[in-house]
C-alpha atoms as a PDB file:
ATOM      1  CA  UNK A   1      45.341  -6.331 -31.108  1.00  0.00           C
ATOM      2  CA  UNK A   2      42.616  -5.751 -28.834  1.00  0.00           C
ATOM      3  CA  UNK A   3      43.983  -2.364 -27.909  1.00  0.00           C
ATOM      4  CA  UNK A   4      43.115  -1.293 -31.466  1.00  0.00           C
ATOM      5  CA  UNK A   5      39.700  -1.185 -29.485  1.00  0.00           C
ATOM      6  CA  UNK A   6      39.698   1.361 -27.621  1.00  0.00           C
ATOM      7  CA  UNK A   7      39.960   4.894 -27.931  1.00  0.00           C
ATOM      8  CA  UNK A   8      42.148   7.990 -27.020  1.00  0.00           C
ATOM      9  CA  UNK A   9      40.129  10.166 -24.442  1.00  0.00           C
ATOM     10  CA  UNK A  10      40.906  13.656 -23.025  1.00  0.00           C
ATOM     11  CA  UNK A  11      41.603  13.657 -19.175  1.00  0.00           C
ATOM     12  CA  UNK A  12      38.260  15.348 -18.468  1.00  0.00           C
ATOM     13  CA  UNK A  13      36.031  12.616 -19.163  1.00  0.00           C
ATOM     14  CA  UNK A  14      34.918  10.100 -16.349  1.00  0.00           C
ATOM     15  CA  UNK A  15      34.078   6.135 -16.150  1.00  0.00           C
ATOM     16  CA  UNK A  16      30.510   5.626 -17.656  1.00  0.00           C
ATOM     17  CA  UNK A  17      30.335   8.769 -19.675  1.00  0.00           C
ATOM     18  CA  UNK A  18      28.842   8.445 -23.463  1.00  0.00           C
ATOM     19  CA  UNK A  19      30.383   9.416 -26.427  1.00  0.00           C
ATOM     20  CA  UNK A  20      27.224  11.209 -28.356  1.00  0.00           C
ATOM     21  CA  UNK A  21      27.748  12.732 -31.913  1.00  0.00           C
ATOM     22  CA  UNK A  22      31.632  12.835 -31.454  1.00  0.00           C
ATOM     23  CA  UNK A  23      30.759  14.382 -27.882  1.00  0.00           C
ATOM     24  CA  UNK A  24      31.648  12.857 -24.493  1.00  0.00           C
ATOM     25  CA  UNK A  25      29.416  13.496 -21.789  1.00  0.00           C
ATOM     26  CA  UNK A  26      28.237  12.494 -18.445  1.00  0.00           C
ATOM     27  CA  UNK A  27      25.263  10.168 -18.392  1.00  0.00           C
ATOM     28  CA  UNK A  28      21.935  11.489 -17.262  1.00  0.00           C
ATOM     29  CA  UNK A  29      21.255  11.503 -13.580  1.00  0.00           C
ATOM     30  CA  UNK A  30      19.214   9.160 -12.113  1.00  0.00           C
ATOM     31  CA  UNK A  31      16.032   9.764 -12.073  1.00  0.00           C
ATOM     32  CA  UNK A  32      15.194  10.527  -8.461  1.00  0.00           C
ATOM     33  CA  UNK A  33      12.072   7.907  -6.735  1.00  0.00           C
ATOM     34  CA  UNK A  34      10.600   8.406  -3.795  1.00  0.00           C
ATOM     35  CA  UNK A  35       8.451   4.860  -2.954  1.00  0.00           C
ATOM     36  CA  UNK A  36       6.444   4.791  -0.358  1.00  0.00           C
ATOM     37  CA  UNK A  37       4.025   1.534   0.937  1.00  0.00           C
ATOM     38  CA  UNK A  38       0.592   1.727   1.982  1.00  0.00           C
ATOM     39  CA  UNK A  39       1.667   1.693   5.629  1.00  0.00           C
ATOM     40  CA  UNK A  40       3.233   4.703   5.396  1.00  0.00           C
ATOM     41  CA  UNK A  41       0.542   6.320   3.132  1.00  0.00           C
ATOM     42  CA  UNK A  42      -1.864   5.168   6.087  1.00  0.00           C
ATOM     43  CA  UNK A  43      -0.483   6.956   8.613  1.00  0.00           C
ATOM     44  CA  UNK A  44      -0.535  10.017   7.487  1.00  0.00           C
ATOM     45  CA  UNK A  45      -4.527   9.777   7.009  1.00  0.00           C
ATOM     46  CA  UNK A  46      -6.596  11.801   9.663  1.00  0.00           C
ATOM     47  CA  UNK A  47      -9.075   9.436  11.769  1.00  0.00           C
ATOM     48  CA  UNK A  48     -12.198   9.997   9.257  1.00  0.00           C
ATOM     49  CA  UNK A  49      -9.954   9.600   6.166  1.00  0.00           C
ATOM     50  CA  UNK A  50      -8.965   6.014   7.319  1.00  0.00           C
ATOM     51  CA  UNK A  51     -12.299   5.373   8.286  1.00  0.00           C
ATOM     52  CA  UNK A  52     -13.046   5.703   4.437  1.00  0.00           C
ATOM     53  CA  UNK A  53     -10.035   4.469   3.274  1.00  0.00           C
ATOM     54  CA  UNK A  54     -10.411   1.208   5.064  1.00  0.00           C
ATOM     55  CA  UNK A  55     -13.992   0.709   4.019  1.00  0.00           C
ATOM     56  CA  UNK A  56     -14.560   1.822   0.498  1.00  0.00           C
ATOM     57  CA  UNK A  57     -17.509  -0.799   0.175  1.00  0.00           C
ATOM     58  CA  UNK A  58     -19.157   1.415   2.529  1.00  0.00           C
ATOM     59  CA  UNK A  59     -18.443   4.603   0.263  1.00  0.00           C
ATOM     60  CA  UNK A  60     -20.351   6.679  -2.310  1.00  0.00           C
ATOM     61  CA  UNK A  61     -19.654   4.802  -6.106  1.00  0.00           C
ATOM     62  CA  UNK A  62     -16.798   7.361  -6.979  1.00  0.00           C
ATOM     63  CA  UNK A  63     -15.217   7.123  -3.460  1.00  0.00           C
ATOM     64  CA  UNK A  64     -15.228   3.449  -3.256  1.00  0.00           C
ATOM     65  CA  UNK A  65     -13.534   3.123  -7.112  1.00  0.00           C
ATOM     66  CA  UNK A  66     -10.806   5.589  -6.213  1.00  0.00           C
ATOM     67  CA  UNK A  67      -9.794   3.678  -3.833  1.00  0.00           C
ATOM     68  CA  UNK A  68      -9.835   0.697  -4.521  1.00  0.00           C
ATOM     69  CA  UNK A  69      -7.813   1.726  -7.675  1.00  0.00           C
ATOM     70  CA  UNK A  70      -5.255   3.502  -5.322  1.00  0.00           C
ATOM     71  CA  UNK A  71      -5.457   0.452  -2.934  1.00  0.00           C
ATOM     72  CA  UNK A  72      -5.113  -2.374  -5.916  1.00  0.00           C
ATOM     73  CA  UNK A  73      -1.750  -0.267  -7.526  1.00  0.00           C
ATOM     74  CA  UNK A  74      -0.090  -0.328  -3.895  1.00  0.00           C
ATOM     75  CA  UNK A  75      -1.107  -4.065  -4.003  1.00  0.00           C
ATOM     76  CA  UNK A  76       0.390  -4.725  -7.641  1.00  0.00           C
ATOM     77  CA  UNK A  77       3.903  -2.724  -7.018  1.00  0.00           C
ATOM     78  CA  UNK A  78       4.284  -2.791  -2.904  1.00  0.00           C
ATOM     79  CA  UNK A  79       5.194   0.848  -3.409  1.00  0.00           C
ATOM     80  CA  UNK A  80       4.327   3.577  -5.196  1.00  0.00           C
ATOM     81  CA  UNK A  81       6.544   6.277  -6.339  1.00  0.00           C
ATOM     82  CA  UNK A  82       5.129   9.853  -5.023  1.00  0.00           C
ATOM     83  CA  UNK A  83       7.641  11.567  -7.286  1.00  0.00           C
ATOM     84  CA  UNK A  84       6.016   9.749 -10.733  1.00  0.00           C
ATOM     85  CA  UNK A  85       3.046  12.244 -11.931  1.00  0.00           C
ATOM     86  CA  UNK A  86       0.084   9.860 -11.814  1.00  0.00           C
ATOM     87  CA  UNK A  87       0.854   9.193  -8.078  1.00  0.00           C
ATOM     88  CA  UNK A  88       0.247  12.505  -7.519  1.00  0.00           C
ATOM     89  CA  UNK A  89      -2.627  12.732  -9.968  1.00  0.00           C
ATOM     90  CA  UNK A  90      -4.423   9.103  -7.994  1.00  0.00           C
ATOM     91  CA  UNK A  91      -3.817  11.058  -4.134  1.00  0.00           C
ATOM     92  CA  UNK A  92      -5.619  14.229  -6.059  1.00  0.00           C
ATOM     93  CA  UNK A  93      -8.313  12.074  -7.252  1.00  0.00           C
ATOM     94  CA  UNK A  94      -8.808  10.745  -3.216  1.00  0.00           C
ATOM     95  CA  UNK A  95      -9.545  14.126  -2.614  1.00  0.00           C
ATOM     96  CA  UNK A  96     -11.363  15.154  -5.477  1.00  0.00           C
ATOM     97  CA  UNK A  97     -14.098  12.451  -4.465  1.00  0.00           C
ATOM     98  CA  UNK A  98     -14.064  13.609  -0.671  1.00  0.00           C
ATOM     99  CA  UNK A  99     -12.032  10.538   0.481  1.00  0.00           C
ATOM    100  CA  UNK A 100      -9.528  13.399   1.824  1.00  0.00           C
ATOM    101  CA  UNK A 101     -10.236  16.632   3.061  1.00  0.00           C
ATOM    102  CA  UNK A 102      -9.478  19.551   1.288  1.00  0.00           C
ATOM    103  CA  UNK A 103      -5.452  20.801   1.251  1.00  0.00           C
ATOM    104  CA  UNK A 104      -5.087  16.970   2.290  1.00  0.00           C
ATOM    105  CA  UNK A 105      -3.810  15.729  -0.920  1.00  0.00           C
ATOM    106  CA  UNK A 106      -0.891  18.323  -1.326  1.00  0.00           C
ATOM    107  CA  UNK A 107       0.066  18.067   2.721  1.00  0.00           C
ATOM    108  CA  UNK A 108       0.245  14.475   2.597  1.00  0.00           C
ATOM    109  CA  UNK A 109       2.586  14.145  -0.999  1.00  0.00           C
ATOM    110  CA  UNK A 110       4.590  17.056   0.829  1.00  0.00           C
ATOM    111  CA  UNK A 111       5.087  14.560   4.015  1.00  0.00           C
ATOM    112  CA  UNK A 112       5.749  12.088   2.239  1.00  0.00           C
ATOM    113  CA  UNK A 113       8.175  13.526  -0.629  1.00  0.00           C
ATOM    114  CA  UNK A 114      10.439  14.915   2.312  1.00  0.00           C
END
């Protein structure tokens, strides 16, 4: 019988919950994304930051490698997520090496995370 299958579940528990260890339970939330593409980064640069971020051959050694590494993830992914950690931690590094001013970093993920 294909009923044999299946088992007897209390009233409480909901479609796509998980039976854990004898215990039902909701599955995890999704984990929450917030993508943005370099566009939209863009904008939110002040004149002299897009001056540098357009021209990083034209930039000190550590400004032009941050970003072109920032530049060449957009590139690879069309997005990137400004919720993940090493987003974060690559916009920090643009001002770290004086590609952004200083606050700019933590304004612009603020924008953008909104």
């Amino acid at each position: 019988d294909a009923l044999k299958i299946y088992e007897a579940v209390s009233d409480d528990v909901e479609v796509n919950w998980v039976l854990v260890d004898g215990v039902w339970s909701a599955p995890p939330p999704p984990v929450p994304t917030k993508p943005v593409t370099a566009d939209q980064f863009r904008v939110k640069l002040l004149f002299l930051e897009k001056i540098k971020w357009d021209n990083p051959d034209d930039q000190a050694a550590a400004q032009k490698t941050t970003i072109k590494t920032v530049q060449n993830d957009f590139a690879v992914t069309g997005t990137l997520d400004f919720l993940l950690q090493s987003t974060v931690e690559e916009i920090d590094a643009l001002e770290v090496v004086g590609v952004l001013g200083t606050g700019r970093a933590a304004e612009i993920i603020s924008e953008l995370t909104a």
